[in-house]
C-alpha atoms as a PDB file:
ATOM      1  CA  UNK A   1      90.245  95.309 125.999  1.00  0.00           C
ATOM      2  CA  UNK A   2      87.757  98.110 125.455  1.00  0.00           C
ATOM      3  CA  UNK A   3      87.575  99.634 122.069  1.00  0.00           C
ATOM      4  CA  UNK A   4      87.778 103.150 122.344  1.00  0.00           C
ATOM      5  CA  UNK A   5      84.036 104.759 122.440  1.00  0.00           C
ATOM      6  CA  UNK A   6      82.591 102.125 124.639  1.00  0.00           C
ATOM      7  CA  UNK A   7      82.558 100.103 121.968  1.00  0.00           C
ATOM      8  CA  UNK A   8      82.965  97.352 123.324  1.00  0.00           C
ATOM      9  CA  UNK A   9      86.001  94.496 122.975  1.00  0.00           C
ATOM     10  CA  UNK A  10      88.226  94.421 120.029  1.00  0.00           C
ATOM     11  CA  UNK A  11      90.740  92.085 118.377  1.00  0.00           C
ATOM     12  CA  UNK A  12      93.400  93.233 115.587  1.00  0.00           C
ATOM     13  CA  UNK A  13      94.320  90.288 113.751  1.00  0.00           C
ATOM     14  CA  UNK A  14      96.590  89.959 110.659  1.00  0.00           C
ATOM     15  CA  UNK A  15      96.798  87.600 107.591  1.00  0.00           C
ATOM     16  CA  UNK A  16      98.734  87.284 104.920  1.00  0.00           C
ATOM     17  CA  UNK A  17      98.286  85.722 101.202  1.00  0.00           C
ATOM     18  CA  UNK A  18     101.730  84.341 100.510  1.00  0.00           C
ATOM     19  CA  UNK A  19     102.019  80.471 102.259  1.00  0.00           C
ATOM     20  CA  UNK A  20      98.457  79.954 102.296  1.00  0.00           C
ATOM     21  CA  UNK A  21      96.129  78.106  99.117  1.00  0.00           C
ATOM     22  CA  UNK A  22      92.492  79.057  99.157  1.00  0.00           C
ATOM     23  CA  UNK A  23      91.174  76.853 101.090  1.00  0.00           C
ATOM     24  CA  UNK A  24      93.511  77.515 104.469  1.00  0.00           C
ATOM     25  CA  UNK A  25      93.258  81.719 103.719  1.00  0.00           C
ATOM     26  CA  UNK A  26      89.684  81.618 104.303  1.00  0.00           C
ATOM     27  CA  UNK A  27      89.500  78.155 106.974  1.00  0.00           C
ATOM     28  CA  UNK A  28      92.386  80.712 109.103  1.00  0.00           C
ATOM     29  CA  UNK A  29      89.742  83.781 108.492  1.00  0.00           C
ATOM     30  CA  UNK A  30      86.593  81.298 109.556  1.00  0.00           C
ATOM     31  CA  UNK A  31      88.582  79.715 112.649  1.00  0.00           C
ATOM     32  CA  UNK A  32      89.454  83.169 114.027  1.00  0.00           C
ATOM     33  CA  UNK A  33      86.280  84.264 113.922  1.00  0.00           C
ATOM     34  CA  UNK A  34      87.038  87.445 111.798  1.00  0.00           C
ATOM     35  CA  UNK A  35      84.117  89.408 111.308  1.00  0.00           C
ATOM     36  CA  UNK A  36      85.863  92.319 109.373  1.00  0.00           C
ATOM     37  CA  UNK A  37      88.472  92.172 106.705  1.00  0.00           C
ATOM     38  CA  UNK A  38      90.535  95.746 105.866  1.00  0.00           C
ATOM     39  CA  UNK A  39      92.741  94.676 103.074  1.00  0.00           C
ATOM     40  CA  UNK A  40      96.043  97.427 103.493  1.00  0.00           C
ATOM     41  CA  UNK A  41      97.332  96.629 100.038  1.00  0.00           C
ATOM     42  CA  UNK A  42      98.262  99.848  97.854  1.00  0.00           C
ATOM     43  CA  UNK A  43      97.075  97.562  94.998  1.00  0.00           C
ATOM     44  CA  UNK A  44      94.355  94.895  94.883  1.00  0.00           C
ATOM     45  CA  UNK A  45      95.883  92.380  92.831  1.00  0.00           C
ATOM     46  CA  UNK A  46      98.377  89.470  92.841  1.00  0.00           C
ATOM     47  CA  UNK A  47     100.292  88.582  89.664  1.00  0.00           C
ATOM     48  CA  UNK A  48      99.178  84.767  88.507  1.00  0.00           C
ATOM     49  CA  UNK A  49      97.038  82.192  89.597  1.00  0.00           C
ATOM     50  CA  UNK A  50      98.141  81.000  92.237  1.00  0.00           C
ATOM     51  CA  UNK A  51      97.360  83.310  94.412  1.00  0.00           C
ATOM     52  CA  UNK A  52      94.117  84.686  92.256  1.00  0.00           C
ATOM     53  CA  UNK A  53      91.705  84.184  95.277  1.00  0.00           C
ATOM     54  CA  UNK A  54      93.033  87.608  96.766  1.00  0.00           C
ATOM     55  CA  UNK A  55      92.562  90.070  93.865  1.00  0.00           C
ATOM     56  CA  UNK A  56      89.936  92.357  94.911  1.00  0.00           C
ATOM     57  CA  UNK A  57      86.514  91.192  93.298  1.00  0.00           C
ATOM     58  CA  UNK A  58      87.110  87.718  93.996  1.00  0.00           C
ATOM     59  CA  UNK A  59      87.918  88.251  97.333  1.00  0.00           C
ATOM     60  CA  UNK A  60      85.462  90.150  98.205  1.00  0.00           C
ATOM     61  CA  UNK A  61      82.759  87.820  96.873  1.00  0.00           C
ATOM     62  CA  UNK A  62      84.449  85.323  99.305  1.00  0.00           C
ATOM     63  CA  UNK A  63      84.413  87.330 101.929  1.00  0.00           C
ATOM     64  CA  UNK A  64      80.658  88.147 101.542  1.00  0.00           C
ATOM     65  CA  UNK A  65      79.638  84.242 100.853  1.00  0.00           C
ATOM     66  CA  UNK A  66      81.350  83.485 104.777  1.00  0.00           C
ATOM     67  CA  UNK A  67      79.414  86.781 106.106  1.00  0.00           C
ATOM     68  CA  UNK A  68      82.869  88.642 107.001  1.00  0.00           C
ATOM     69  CA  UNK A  69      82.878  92.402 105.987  1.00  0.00           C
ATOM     70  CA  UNK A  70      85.486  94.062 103.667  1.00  0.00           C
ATOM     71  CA  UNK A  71      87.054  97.483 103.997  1.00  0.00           C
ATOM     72  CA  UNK A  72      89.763  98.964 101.794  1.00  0.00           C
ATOM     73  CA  UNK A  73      91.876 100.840 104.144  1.00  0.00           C
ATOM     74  CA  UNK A  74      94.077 102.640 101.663  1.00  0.00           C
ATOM     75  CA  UNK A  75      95.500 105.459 103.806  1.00  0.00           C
ATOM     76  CA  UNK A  76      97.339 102.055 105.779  1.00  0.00           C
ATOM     77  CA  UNK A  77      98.903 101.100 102.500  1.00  0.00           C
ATOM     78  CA  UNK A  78     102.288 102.231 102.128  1.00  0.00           C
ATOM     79  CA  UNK A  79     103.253 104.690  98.931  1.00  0.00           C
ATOM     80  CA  UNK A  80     105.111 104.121  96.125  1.00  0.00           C
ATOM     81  CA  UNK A  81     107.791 106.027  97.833  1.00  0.00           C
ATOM     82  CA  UNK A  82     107.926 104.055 100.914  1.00  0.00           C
ATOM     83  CA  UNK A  83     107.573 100.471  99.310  1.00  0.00           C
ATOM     84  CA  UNK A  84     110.927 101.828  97.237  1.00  0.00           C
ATOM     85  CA  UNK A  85     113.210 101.752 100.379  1.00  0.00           C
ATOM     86  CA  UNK A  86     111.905  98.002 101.063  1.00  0.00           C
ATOM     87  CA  UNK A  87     112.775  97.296  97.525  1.00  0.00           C
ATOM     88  CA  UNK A  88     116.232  99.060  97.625  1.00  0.00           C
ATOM     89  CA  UNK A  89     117.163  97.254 100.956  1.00  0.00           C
ATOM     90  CA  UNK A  90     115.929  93.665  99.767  1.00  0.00           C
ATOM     91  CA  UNK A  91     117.721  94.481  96.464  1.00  0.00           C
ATOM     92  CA  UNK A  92     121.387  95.338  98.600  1.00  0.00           C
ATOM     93  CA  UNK A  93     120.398  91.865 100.466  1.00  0.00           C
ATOM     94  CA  UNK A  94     119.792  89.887  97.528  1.00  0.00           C
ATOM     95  CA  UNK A  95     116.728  88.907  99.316  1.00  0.00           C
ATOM     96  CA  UNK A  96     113.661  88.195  97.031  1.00  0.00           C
ATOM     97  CA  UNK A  97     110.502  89.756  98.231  1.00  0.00           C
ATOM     98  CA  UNK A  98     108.715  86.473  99.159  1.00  0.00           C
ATOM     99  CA  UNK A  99     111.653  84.747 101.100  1.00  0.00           C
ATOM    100  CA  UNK A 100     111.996  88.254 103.253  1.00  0.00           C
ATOM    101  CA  UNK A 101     111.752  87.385 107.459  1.00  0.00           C
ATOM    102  CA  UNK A 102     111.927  91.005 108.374  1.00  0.00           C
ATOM    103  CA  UNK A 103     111.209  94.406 107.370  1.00  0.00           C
ATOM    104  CA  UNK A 104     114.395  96.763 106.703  1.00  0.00           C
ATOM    105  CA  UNK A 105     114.562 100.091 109.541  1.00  0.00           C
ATOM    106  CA  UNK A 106     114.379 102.621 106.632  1.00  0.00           C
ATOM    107  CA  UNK A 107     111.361 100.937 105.394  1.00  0.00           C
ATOM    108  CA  UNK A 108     109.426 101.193 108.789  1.00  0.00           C
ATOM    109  CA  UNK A 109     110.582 104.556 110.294  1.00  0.00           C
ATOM    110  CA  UNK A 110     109.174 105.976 106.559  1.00  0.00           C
ATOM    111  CA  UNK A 111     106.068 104.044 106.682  1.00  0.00           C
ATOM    112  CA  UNK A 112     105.016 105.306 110.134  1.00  0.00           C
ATOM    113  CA  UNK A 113     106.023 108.781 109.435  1.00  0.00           C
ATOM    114  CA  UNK A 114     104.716 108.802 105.638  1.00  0.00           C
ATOM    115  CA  UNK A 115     101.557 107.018 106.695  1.00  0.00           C
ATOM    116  CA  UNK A 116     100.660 106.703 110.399  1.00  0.00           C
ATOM    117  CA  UNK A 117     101.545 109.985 111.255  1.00  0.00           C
ATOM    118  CA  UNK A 118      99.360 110.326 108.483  1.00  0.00           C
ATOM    119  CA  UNK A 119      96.264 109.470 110.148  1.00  0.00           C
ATOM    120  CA  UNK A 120      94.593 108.982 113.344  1.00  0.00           C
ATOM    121  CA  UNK A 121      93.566 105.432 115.534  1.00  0.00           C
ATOM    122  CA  UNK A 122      90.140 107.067 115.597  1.00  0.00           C
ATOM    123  CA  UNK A 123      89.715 107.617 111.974  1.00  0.00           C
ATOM    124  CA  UNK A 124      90.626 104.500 110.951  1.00  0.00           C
ATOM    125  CA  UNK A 125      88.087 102.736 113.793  1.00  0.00           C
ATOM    126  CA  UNK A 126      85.369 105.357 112.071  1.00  0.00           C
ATOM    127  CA  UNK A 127      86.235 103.352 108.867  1.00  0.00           C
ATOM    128  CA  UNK A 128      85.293 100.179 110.365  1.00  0.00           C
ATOM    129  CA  UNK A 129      81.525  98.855 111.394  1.00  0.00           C
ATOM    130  CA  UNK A 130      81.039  99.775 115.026  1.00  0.00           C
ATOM    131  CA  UNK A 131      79.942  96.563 115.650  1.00  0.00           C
ATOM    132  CA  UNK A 132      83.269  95.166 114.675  1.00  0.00           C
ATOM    133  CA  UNK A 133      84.972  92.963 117.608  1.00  0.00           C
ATOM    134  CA  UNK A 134      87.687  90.684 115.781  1.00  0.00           C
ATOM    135  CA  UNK A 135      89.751  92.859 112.531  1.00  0.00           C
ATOM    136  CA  UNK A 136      92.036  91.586 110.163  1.00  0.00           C
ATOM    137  CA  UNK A 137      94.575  93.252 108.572  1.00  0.00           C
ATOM    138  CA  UNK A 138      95.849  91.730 105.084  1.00  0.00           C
ATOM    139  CA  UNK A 139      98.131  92.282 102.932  1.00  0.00           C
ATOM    140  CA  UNK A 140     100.233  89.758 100.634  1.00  0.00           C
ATOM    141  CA  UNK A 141     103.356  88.853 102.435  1.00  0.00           C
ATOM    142  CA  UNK A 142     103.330  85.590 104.517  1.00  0.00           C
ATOM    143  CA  UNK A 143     105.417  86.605 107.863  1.00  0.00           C
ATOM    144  CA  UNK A 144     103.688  89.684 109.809  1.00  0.00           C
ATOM    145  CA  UNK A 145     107.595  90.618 110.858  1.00  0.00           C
ATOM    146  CA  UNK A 146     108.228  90.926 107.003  1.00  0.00           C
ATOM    147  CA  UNK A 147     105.061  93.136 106.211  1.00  0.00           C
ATOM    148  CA  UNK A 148     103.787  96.759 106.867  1.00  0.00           C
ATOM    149  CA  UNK A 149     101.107  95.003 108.322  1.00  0.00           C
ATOM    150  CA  UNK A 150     102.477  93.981 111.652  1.00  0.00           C
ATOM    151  CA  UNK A 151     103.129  97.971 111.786  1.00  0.00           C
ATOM    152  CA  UNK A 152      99.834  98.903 111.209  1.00  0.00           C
ATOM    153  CA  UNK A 153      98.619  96.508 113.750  1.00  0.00           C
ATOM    154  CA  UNK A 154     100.878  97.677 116.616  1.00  0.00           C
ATOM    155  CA  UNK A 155      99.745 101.175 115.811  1.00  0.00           C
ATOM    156  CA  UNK A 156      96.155  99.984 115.793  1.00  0.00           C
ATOM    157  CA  UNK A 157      96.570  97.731 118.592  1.00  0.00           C
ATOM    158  CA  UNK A 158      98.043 100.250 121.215  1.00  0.00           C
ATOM    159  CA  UNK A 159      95.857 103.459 119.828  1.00  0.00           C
ATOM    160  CA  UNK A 160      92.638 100.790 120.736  1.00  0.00           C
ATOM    161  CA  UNK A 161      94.608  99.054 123.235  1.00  0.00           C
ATOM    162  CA  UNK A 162      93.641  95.706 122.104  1.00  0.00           C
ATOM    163  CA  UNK A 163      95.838  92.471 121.910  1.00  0.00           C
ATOM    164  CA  UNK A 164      97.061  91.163 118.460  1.00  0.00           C
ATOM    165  CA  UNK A 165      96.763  87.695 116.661  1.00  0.00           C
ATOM    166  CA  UNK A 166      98.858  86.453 113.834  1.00  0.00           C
ATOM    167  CA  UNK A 167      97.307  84.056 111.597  1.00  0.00           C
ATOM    168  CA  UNK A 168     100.085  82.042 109.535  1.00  0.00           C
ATOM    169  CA  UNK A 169     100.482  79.102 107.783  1.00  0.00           C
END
């Protein structure tokens, strides 16, 4: 579908950290052809080593070495206050943030009035290379369903009316 502008075709893609070792985050990135990575994450780091290949400088380096762009799209990134009614309704649950299949109704009616009301489809496409055709959209979790991501992407998705992709392990 036509990215808005003329622009020409565009893809919204998400990813995730959780599930995935190095090697498959960036062989997913490579075999979807991403060209343009906008990390969504309210903070650029991930606790530990295991999943050390997604904290911000290293990532980026990565990123650059397999010629796919990075952009820090912040005003995507759900606030403090937001992420707190996830927390509370995982806590009520007794579901652990990493085992979570869905994202509680609380925690997305706040996070598209707190943050995509927030913004506009066109200003986040003005914070993205033109040229871009195929966009991911990362942040840690491993299921889109249990991530703001899969939000973000819908938004993105219908405001450029362009199909979505889920890469998973």
């Amino acid at each position: 579908m036509a990215r808005p502008g003329g622009q020409g075709d565009l893809v919204v893609l998400t990813i995730g950290a959780y599930g995935h070792d190095e090697q498959s985050f960036f062989r997913a990135l490579v075999g979807a052809d991403v060209d343009t990575f906008c990390d969504i994450r309210q903070r650029w780091g991930v606790r530990g080593s295991r999943y050390a290949f997604v904290n911000s400088k290293r990532l980026q380096q990565s990123l650059a070495e397999l010629g796919i762009r990075y952009v820090h799209l912040k005003s995507l990134a759900p606030t403090q206050e937001v992420r707190a009614a996830q927390k509370e309704a995982d806590k009520a649950e007794g579901v652990a943030k990493r085992q979570r299949e869905s994202l509680h109704p609380e925690f997305a009616a706040a996070y598209r009035k707190e943050c995509l009301e927030n913004v506009t489809g066109a200003g986040v496409l003005a914070s993205v290379p033109a040229d871009a055709k195929r966009v991911a959209l990362f942040c840690v979790e491993e299921l889109p369903s249990a991530c703001h991501r899969s939000l973000a992407a819908e938004w993105l998705a219908g405001y450029a009316e362009a199909p979505i992709e889920h890469l998973v392990p």
